[in-house]
PDB file of N, CA and C in Angstrom:
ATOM      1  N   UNK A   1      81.325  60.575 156.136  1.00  0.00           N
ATOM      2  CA  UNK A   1      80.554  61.786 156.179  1.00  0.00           C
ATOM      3  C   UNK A   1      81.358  62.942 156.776  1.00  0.00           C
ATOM      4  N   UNK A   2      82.810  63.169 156.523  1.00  0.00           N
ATOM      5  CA  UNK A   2      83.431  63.962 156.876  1.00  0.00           C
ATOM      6  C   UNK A   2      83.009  65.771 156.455  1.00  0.00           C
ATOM      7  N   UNK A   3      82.304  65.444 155.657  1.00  0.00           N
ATOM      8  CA  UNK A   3      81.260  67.116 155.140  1.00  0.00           C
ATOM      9  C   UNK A   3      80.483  67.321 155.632  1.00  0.00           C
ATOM     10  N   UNK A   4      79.502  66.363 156.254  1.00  0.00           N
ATOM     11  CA  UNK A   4      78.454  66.723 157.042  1.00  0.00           C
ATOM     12  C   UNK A   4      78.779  66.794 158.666  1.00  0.00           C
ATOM     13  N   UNK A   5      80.478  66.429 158.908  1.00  0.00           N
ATOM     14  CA  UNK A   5      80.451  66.403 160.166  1.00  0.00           C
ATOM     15  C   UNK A   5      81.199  67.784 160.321  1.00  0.00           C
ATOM     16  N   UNK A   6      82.054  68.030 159.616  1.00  0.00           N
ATOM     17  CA  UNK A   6      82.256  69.418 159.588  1.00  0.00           C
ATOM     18  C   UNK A   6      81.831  70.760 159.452  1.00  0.00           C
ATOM     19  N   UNK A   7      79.879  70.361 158.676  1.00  0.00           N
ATOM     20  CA  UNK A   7      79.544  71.559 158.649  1.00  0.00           C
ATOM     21  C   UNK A   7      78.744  71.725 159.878  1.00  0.00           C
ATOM     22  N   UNK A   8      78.330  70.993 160.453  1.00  0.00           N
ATOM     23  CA  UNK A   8      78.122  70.705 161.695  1.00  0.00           C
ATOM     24  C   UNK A   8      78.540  71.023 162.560  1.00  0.00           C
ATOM     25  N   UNK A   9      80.036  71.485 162.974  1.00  0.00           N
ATOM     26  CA  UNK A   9      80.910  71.979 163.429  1.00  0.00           C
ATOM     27  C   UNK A   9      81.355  73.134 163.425  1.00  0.00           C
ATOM     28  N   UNK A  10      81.130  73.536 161.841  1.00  0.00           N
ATOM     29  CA  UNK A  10      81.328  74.899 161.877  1.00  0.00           C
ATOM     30  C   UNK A  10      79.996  75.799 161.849  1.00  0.00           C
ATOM     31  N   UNK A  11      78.674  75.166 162.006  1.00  0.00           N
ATOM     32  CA  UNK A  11      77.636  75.672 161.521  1.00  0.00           C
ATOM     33  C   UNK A  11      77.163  75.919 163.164  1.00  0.00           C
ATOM     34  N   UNK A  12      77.434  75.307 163.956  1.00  0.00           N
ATOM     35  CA  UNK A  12      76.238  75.240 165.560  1.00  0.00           C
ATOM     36  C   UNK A  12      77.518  74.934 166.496  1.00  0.00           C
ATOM     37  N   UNK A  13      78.979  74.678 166.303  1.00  0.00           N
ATOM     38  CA  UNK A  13      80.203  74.491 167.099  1.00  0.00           C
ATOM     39  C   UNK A  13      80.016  72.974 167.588  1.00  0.00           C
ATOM     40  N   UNK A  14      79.611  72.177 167.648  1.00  0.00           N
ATOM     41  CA  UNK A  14      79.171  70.911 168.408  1.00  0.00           C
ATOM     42  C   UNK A  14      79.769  69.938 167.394  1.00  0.00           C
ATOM     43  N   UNK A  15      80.602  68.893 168.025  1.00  0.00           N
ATOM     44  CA  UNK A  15      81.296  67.865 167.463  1.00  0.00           C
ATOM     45  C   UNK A  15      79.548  66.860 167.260  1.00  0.00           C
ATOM     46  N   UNK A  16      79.710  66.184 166.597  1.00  0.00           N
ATOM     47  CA  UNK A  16      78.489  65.127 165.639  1.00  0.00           C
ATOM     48  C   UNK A  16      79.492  64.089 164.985  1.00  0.00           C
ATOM     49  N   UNK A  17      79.042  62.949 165.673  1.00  0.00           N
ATOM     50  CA  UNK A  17      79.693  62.028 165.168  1.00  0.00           C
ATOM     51  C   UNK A  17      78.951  61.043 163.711  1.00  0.00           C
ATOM     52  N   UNK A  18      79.138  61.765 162.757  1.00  0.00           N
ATOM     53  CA  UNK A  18      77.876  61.235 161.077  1.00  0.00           C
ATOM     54  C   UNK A  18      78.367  60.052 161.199  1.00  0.00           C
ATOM     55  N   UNK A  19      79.889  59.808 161.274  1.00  0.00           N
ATOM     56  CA  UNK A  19      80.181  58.278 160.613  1.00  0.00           C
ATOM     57  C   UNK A  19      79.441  56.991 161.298  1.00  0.00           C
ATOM     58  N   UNK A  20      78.996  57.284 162.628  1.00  0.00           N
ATOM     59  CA  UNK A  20      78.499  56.379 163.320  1.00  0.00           C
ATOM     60  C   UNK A  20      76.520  56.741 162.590  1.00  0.00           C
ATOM     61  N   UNK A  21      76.724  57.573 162.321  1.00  0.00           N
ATOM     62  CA  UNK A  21      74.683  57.118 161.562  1.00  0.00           C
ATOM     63  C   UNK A  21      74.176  56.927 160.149  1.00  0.00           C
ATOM     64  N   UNK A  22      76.000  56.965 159.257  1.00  0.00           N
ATOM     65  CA  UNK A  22      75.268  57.464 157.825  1.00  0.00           C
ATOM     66  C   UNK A  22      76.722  56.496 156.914  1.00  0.00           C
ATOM     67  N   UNK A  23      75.727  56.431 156.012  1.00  0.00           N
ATOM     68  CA  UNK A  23      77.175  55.319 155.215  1.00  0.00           C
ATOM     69  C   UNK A  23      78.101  56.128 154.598  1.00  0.00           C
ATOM     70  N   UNK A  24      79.303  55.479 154.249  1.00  0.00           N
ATOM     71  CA  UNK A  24      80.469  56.417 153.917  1.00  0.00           C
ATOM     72  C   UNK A  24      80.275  56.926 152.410  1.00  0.00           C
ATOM     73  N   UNK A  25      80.794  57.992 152.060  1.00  0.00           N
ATOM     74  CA  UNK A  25      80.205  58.872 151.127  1.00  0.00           C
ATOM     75  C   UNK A  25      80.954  58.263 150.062  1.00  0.00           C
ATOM     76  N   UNK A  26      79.850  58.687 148.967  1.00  0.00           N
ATOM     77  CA  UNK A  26      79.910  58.091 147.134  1.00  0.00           C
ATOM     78  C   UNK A  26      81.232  58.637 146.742  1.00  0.00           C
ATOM     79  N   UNK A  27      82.161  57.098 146.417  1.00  0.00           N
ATOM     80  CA  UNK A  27      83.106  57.904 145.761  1.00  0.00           C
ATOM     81  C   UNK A  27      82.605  57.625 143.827  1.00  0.00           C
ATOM     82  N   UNK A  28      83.199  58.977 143.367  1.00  0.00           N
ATOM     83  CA  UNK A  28      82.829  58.820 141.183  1.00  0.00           C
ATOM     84  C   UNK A  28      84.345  59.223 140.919  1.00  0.00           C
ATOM     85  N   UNK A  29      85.374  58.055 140.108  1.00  0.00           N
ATOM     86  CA  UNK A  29      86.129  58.390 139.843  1.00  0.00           C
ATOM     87  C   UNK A  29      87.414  58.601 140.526  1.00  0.00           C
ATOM     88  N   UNK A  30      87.214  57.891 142.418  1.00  0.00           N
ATOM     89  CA  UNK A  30      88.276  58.736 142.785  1.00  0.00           C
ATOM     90  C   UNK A  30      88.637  59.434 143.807  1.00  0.00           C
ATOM     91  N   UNK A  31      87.000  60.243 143.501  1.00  0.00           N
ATOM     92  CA  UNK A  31      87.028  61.476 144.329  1.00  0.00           C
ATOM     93  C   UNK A  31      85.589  61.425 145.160  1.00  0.00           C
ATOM     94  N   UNK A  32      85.660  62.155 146.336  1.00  0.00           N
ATOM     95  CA  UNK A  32      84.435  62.158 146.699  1.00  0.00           C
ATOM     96  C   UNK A  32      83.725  63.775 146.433  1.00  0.00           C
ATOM     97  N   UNK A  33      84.587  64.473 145.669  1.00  0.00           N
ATOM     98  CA  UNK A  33      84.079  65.653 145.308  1.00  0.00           C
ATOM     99  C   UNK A  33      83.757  65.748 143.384  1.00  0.00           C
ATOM    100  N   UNK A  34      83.271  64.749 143.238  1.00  0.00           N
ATOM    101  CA  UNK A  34      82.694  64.819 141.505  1.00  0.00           C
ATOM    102  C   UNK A  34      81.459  64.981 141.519  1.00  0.00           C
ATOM    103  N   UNK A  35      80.880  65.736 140.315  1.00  0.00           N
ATOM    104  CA  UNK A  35      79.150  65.570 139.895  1.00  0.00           C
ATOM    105  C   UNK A  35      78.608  64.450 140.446  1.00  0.00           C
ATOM    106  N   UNK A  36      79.337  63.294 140.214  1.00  0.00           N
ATOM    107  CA  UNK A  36      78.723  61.956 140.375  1.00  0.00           C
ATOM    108  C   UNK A  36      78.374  61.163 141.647  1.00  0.00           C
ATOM    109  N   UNK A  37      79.304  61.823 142.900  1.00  0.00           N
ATOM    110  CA  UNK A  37      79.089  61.752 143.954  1.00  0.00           C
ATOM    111  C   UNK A  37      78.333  62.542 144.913  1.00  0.00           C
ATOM    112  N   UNK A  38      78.009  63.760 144.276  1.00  0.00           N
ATOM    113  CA  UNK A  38      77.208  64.692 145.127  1.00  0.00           C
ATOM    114  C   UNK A  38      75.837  64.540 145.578  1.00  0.00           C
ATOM    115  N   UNK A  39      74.878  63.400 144.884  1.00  0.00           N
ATOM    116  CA  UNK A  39      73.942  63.217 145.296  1.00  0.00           C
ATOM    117  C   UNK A  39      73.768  62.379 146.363  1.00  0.00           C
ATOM    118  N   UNK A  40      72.889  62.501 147.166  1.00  0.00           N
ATOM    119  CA  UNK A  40      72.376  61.487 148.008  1.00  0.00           C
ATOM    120  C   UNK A  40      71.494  60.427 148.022  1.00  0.00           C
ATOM    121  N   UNK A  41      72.012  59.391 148.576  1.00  0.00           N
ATOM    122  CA  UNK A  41      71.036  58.065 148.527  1.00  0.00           C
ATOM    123  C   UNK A  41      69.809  58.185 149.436  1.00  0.00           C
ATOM    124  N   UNK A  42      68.917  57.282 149.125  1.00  0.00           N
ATOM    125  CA  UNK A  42      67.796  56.848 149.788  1.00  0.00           C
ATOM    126  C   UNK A  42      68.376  56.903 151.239  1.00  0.00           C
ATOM    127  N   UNK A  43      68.943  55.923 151.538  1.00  0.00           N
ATOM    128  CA  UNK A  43      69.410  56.072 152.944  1.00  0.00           C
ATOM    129  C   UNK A  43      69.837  56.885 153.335  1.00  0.00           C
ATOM    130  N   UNK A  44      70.770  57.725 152.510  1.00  0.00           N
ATOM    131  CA  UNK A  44      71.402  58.893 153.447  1.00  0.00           C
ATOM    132  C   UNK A  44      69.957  59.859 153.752  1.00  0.00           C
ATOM    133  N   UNK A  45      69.355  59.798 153.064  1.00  0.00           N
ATOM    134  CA  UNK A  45      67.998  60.728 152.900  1.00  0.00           C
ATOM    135  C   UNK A  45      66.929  60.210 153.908  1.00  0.00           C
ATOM    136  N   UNK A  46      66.868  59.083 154.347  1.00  0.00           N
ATOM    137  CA  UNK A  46      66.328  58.641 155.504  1.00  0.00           C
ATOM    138  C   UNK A  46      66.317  58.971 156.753  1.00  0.00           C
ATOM    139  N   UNK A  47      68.069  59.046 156.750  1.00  0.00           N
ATOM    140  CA  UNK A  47      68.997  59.630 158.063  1.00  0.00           C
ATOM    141  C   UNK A  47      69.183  60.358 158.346  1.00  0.00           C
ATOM    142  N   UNK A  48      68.364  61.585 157.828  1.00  0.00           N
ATOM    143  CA  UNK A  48      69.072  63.377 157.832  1.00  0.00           C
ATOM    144  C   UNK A  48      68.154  63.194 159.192  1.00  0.00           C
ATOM    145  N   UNK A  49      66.437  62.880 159.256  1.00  0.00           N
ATOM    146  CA  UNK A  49      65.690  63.565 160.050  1.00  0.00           C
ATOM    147  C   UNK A  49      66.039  63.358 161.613  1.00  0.00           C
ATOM    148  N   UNK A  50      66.267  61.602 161.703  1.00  0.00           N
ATOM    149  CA  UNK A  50      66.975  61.688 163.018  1.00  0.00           C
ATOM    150  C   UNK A  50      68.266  62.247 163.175  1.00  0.00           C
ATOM    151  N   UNK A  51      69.274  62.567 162.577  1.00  0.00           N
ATOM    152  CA  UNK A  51      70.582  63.208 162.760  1.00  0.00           C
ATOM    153  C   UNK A  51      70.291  64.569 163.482  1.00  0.00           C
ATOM    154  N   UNK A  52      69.050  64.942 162.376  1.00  0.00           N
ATOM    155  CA  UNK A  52      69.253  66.563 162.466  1.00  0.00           C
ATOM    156  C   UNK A  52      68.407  67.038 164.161  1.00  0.00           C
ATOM    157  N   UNK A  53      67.701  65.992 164.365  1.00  0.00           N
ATOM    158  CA  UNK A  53      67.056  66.063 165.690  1.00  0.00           C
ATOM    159  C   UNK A  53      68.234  65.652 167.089  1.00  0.00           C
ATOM    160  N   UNK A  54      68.856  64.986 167.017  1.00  0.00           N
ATOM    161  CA  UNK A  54      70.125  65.003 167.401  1.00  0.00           C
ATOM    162  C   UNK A  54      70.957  65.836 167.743  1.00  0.00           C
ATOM    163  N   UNK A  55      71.465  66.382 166.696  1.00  0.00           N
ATOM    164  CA  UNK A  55      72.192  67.559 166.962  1.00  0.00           C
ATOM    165  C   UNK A  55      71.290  68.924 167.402  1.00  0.00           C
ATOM    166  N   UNK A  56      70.115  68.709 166.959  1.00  0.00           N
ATOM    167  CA  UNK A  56      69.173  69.674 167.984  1.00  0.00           C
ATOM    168  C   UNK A  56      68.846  69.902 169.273  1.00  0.00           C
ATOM    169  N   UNK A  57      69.135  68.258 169.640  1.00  0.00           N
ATOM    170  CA  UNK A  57      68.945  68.329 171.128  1.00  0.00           C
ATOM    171  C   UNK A  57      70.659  68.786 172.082  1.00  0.00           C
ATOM    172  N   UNK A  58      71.684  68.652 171.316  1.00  0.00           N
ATOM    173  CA  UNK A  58      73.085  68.556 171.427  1.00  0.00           C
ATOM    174  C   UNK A  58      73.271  70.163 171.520  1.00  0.00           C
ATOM    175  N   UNK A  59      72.694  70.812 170.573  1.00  0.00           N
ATOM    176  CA  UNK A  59      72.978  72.007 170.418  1.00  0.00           C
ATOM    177  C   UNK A  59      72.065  73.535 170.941  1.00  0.00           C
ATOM    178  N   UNK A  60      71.065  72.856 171.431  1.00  0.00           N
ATOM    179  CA  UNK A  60      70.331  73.678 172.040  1.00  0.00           C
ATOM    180  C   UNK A  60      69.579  73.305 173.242  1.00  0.00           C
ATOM    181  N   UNK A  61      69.456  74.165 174.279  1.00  0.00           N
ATOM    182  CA  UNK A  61      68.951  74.052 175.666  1.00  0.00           C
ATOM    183  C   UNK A  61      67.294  74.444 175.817  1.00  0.00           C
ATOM    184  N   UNK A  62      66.465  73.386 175.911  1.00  0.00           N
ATOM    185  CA  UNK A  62      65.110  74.014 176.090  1.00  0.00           C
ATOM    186  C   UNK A  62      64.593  74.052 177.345  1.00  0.00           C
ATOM    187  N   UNK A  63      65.567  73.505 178.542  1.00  0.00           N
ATOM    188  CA  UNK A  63      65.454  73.848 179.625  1.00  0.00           C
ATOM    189  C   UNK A  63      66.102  75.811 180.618  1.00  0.00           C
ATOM    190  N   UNK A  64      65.529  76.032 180.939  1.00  0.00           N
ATOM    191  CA  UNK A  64      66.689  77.370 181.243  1.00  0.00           C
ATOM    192  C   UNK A  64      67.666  76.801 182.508  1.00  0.00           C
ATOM    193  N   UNK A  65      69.052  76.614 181.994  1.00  0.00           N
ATOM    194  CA  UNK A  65      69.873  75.967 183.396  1.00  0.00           C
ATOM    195  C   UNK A  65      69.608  77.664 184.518  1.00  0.00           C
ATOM    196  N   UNK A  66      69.119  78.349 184.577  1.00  0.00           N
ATOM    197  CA  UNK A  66      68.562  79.525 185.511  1.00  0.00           C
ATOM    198  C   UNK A  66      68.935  80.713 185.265  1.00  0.00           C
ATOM    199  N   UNK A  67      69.238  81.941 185.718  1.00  0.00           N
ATOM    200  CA  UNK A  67      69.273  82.935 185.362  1.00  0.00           C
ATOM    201  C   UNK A  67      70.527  83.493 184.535  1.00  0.00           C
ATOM    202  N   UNK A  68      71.797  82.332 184.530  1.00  0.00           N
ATOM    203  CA  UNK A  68      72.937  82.911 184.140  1.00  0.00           C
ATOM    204  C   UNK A  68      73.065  82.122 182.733  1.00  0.00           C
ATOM    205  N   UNK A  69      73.821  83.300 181.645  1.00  0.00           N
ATOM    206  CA  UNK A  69      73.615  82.549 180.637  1.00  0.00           C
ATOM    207  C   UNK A  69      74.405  81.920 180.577  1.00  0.00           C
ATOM    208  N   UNK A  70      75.799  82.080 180.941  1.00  0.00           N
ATOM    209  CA  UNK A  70      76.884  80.914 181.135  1.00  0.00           C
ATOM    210  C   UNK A  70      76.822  79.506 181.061  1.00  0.00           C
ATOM    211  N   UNK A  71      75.173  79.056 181.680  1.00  0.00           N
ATOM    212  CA  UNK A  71      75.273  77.803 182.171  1.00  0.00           C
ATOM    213  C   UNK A  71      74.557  77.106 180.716  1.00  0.00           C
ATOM    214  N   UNK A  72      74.463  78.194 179.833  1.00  0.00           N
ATOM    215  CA  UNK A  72      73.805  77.726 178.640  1.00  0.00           C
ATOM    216  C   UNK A  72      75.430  76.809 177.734  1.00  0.00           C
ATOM    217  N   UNK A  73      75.162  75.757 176.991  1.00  0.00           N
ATOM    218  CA  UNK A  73      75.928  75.356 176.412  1.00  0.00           C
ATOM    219  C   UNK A  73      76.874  76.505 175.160  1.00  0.00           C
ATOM    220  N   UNK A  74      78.066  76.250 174.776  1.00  0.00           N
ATOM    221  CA  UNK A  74      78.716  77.361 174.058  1.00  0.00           C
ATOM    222  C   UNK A  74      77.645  76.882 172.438  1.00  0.00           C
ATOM    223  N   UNK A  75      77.204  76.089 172.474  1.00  0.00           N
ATOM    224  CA  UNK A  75      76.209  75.822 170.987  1.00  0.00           C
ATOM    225  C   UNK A  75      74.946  76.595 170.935  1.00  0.00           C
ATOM    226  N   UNK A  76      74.585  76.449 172.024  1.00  0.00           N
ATOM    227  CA  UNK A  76      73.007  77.453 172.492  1.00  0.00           C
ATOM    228  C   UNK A  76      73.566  78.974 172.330  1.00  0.00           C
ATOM    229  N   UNK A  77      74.229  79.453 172.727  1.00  0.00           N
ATOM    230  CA  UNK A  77      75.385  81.178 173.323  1.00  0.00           C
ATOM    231  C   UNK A  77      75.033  81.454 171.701  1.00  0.00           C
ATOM    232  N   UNK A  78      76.049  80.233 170.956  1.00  0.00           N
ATOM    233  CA  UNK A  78      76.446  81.151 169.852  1.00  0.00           C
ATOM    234  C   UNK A  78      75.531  81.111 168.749  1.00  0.00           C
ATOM    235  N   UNK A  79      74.180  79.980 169.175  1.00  0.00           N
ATOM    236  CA  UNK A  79      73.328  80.131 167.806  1.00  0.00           C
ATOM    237  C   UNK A  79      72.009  80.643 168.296  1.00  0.00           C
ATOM    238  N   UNK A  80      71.832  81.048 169.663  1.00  0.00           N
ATOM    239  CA  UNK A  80      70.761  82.146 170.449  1.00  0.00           C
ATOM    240  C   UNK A  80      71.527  83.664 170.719  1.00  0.00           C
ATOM    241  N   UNK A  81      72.524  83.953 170.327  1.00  0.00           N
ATOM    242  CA  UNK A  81      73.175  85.034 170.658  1.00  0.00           C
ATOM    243  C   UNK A  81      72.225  86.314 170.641  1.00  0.00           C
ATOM    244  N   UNK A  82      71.151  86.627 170.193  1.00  0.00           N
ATOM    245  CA  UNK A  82      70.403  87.314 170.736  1.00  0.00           C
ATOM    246  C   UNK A  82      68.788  87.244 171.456  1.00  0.00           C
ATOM    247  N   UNK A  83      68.532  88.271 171.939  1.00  0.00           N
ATOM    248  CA  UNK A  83      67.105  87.787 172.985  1.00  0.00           C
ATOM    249  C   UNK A  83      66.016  89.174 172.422  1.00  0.00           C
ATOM    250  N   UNK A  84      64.961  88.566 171.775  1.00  0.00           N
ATOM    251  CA  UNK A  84      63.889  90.035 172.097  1.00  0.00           C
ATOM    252  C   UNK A  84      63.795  90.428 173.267  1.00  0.00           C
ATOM    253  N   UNK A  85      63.640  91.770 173.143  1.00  0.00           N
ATOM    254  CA  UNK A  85      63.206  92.441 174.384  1.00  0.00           C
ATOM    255  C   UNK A  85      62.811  94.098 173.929  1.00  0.00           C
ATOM    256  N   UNK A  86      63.120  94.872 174.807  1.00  0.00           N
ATOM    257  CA  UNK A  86      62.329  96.385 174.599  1.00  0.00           C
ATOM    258  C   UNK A  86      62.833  97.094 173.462  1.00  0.00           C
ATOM    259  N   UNK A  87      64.380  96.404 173.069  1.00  0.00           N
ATOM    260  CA  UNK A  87      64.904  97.244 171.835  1.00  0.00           C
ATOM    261  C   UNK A  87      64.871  96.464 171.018  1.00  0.00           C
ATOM    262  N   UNK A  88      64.362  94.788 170.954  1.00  0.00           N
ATOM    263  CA  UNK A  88      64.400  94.024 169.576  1.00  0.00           C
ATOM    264  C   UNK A  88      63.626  93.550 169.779  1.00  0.00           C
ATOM    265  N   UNK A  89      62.276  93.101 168.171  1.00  0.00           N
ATOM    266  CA  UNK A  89      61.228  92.477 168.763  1.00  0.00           C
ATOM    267  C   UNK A  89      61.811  91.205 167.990  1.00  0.00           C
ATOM    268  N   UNK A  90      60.665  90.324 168.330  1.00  0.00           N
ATOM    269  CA  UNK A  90      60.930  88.873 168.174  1.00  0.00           C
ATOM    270  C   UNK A  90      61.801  88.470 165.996  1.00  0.00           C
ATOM    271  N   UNK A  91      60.923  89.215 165.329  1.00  0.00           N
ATOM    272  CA  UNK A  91      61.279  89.201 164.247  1.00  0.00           C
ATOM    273  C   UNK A  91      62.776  89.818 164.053  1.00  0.00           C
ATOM    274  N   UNK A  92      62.989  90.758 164.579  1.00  0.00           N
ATOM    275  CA  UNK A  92      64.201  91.388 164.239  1.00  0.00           C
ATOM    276  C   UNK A  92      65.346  90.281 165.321  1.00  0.00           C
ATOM    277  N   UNK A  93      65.034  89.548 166.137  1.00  0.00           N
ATOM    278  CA  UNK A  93      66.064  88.951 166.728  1.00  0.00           C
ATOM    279  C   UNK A  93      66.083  87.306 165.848  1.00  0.00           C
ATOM    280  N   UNK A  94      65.162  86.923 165.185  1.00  0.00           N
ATOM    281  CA  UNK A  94      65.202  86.098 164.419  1.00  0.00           C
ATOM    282  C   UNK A  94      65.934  86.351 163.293  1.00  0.00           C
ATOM    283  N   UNK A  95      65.613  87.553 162.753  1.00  0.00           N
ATOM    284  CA  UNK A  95      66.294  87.697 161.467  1.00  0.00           C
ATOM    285  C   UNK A  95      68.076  87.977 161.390  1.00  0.00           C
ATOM    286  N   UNK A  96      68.510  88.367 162.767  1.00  0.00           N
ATOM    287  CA  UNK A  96      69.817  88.222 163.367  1.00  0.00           C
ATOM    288  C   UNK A  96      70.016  86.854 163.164  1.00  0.00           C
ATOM    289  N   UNK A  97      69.766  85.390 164.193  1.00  0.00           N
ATOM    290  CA  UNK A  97      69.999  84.550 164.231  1.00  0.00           C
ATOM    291  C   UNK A  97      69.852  83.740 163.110  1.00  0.00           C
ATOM    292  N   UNK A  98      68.933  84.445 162.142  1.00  0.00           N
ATOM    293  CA  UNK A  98      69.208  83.267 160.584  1.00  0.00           C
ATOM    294  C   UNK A  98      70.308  83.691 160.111  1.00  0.00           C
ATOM    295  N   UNK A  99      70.293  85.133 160.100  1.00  0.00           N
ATOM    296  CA  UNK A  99      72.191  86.010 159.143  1.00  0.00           C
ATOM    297  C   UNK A  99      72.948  85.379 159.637  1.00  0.00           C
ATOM    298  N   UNK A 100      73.429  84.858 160.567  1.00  0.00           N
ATOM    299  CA  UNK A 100      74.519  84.220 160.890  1.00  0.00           C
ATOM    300  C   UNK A 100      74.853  83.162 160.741  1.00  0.00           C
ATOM    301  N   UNK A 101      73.236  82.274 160.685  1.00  0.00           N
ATOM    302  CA  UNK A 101      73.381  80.734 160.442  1.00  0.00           C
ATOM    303  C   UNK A 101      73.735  80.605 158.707  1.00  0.00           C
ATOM    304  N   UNK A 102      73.065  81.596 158.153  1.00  0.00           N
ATOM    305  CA  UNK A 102      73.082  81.239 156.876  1.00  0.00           C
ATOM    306  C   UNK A 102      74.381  82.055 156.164  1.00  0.00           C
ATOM    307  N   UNK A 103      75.427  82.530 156.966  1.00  0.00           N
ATOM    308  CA  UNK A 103      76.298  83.208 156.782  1.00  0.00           C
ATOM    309  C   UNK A 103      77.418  81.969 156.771  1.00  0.00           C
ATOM    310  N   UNK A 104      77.186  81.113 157.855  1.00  0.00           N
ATOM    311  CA  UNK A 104      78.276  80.273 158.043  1.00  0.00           C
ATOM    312  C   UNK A 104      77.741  78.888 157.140  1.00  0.00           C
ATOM    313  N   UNK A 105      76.543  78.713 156.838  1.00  0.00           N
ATOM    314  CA  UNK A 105      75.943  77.651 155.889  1.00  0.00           C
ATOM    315  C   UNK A 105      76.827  78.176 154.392  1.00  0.00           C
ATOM    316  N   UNK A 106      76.158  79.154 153.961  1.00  0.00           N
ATOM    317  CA  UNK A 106      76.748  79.687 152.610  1.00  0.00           C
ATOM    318  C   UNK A 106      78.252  80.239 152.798  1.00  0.00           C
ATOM    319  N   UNK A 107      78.974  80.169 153.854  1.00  0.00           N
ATOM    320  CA  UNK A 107      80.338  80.623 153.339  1.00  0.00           C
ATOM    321  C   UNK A 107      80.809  81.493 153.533  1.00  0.00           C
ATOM    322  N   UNK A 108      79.744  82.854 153.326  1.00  0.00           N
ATOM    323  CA  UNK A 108      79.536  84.402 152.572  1.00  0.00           C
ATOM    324  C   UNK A 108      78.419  85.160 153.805  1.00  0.00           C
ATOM    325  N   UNK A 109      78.824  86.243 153.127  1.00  0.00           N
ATOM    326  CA  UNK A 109      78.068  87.331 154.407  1.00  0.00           C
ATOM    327  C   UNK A 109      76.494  86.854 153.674  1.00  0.00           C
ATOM    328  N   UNK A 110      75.767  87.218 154.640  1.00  0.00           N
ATOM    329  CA  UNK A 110      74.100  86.523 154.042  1.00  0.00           C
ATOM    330  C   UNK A 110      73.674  88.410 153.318  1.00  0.00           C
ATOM    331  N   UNK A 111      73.030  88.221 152.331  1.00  0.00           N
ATOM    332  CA  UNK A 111      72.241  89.208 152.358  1.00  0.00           C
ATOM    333  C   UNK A 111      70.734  89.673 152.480  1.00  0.00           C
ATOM    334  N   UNK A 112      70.016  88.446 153.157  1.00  0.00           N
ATOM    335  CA  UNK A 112      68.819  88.729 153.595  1.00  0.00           C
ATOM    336  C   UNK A 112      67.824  88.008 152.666  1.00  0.00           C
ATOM    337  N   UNK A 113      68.479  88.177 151.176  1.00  0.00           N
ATOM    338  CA  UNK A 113      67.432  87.659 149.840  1.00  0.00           C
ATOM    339  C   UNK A 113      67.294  85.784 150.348  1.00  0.00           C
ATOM    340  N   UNK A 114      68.595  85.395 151.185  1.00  0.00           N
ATOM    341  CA  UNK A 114      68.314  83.641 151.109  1.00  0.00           C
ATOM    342  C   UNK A 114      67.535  83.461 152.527  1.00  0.00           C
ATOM    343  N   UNK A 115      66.907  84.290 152.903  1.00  0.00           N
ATOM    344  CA  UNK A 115      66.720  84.070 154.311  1.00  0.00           C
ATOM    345  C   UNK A 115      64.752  84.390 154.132  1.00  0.00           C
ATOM    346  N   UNK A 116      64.410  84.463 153.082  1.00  0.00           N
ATOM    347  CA  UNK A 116      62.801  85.248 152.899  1.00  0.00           C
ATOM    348  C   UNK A 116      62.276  83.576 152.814  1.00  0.00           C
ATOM    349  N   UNK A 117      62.362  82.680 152.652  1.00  0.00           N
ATOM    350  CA  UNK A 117      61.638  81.100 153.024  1.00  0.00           C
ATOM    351  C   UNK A 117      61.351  81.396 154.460  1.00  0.00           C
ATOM    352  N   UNK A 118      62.505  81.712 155.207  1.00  0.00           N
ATOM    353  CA  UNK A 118      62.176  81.662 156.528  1.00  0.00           C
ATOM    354  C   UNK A 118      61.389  82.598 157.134  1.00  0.00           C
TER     355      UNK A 118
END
C-alpha cells in the first residue's frame, strides 16, 4: 500500500504505516499501475474505515495541549491552520481548510467546484 501510505503523508504530514493493515496491492500485468489493478477489494474496502479513524486520531488533537499552539502536533498546525474568529466566520475558515486538503488530494490548486459535497 505504498499509495495510500504516501498520500497520507503528503495529504495530513503523518507517517501511517498501510502495510501493517491492508494487503499488498493488485498487481495486472506487471504493474501495479494498470486499469486492472486500480480497483479495490472487499477487504481493502473493509479496512479504509478503521485506517481512516486512525490516522484521525494520529493527526488531529481533540484535546487543547493549552494555550500555545506549538504544543499542537505539526499534523493538527497544518490541517487546522486556520481559526474562526471576528474576521473569519466558521464557514469561511472551513472552506480554507478543505482548499488545501483538496489541493494536495487532487494534485492541483482546488477551485471550489470539488469542494460543494462538503
Amino acid at each position: 500500500m505504498p499509495k495510500y501510505k504516501n498520500t497520507v503523508r503528503d495529504m495530513l504530514g503523518i507517517e501511517f504505516d498501510a502495510a501493517a493493515d491492508f494487503p499488498a496491492d493488485d498487481v495486472g500485468y506487471g504493474s501495479t499501475i494498470t486499469a486492472m489493478s486500480l480497483s479495490a477489494s472487499a477487504a481493502v474496502n473493509g479496512k479504509i474505515p478503521g485506517s481512516a479513524e486512525q490516522i484521525g486520531k494520529k493527526a488531529i488533537v481533540t484535546k487543547s495541549p493549552g494555550d500555545k499552539k506549538s504544543g499542537y502536533p505539526e499534523s493538527h498546525r497544518r490541517i487546522l491552520f486556520v481559526r474562526p474568529g471576528a474576521d473569519l466566520s466558521p464557514e469561511a475558515a472551513a472552506e480554507k481548510i478543505l482548499n488545501r486538503l483538496a489541493t494536495r488530494a487532487y494534485r492541483r490548486p482546488s477551485d471550489g467546484r470539488n469542494l460543494r459535497g462538503f
